[in-house]
Protein backbone atom coordinates (compact mmCIF):
# COMPACT_ATOMS: atom_id res chain seq x y z
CA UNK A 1 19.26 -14.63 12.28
CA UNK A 2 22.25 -13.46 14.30
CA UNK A 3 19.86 -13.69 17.75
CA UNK A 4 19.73 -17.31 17.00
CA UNK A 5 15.88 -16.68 15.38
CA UNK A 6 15.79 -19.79 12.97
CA UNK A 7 14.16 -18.37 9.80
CA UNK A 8 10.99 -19.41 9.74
CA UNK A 9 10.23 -17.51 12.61
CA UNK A 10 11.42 -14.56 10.85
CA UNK A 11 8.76 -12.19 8.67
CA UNK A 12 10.02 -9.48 6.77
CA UNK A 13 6.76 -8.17 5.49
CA UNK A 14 5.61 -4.79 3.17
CA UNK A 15 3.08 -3.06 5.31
CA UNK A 16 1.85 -1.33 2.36
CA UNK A 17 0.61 -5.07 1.64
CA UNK A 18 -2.45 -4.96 4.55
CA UNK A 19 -3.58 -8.15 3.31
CA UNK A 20 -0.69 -9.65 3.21
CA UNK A 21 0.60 -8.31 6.54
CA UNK A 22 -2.16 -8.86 8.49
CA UNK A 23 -1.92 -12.73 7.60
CA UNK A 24 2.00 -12.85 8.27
CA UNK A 25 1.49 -11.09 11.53
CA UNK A 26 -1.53 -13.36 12.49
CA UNK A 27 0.64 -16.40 11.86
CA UNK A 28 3.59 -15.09 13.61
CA UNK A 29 1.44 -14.61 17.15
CA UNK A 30 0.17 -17.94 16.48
CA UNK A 31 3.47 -19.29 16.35
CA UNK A 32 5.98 -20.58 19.43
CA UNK A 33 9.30 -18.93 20.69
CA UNK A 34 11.21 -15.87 20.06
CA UNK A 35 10.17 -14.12 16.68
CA UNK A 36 10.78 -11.44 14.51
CA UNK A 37 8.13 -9.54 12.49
CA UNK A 38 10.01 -6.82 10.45
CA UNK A 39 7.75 -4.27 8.36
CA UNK A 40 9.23 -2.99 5.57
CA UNK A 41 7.41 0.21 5.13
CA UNK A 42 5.40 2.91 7.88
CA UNK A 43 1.98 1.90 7.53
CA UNK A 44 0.62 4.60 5.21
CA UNK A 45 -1.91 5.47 8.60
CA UNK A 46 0.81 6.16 10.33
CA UNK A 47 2.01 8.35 8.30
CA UNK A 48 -0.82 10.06 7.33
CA UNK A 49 -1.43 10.91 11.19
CA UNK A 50 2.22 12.48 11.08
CA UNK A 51 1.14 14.51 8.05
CA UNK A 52 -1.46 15.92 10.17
CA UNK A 53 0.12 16.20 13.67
CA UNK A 54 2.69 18.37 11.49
CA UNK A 55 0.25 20.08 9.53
CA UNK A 56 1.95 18.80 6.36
CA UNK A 57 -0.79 18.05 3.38
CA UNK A 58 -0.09 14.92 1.87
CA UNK A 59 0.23 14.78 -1.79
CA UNK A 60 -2.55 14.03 -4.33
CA UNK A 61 -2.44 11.38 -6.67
CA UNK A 62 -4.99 10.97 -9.68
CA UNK A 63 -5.48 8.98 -12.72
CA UNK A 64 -4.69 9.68 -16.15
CA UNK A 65 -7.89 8.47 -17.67
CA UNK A 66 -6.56 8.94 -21.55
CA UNK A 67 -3.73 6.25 -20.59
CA UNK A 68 -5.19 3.96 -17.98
CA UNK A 69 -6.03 0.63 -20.06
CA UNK A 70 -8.29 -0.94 -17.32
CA UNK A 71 -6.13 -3.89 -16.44
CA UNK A 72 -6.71 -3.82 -12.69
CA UNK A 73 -3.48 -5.01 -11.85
CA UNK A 74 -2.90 -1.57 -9.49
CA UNK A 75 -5.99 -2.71 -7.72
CA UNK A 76 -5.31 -6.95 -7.74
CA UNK A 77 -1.65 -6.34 -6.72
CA UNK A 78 -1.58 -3.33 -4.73
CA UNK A 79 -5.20 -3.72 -3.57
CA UNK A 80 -5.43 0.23 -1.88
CA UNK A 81 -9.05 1.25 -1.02
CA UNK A 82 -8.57 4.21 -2.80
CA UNK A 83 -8.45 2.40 -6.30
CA UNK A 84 -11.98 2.06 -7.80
CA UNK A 85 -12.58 0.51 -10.63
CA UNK A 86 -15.95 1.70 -12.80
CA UNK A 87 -17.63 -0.61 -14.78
CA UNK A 88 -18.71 1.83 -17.00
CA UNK A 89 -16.27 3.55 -18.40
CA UNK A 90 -13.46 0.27 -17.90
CA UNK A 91 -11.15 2.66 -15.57
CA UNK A 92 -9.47 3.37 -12.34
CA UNK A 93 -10.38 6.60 -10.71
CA UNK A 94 -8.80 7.05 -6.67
CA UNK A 95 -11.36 7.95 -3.94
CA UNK A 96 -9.39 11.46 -2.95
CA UNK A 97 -10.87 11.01 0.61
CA UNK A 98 -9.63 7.33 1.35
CA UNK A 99 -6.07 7.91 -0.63
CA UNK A 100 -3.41 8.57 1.70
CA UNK A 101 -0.88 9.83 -0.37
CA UNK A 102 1.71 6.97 0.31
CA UNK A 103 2.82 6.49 -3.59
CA UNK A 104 3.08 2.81 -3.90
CA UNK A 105 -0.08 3.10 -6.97
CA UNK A 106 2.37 5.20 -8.83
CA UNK A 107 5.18 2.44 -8.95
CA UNK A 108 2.71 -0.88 -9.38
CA UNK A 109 0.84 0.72 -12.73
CA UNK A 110 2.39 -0.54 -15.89
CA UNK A 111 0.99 2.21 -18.25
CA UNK A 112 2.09 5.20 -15.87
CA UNK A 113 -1.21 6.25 -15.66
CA UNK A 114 -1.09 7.09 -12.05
CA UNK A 115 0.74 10.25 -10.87
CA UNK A 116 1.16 12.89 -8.35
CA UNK A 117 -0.43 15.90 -8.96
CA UNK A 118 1.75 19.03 -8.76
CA UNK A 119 1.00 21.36 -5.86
């Protein structure tokens, strides 16, 4: 706002929010004059290509089964592609090979089911 950027050409978004993002940035090219897009977080691509280049393991998150109630909101508000939901068993498990580590899951579940497994 102190550029003279009137605020609704202004996004502060959560790149941890693809979705979200994606739709904010679309509308943002679409839109005339100077802009700002500001992401609030490293994409979690990013930064799992940094884990690599550096040879640095990201951390492993799982699902406490026994306290995981099923209410999807970890996968309808956070909406990672690492969060599968069974209909069979009425749980989240996280796909190990799509997770990348970045955390967010552990904050958005209400029952604290999610954590990060010690190395």
């Amino acid at each position: 706002k102190g550029c003279g950027v009137s605020s609704d050409k202004i996004w502060v978004e959560d790149a941890n929010d693809l979705k979200r993002t994606v739709e904010k940035l679309e509308e943002a090219v679409k839109a005339e004059g100077v802009r700002v897009f500001i992401s609030r977080h490293l994409c979690s691509l990013v930064e799992s290509n940094q884990f690599r280049a550096q040879q640095i393991i990201p951390p492993t998150i799982d699902v406490d089964q026994e306290k995981c109630t099923g209410c999807l909101i970890c996968v309808n508000k956070f909406g990672c592609q690492a969060l599968d939901f069974s209909e069979d068993v009425k749980k989240v498990s996280i796909e190990q090979s799509v997770c990348r580590g970045c955390k967010v899951c552990i904050d958005v579940c209400p029952q604290n089911a999610i954590y990060e497994v010690d190395a």
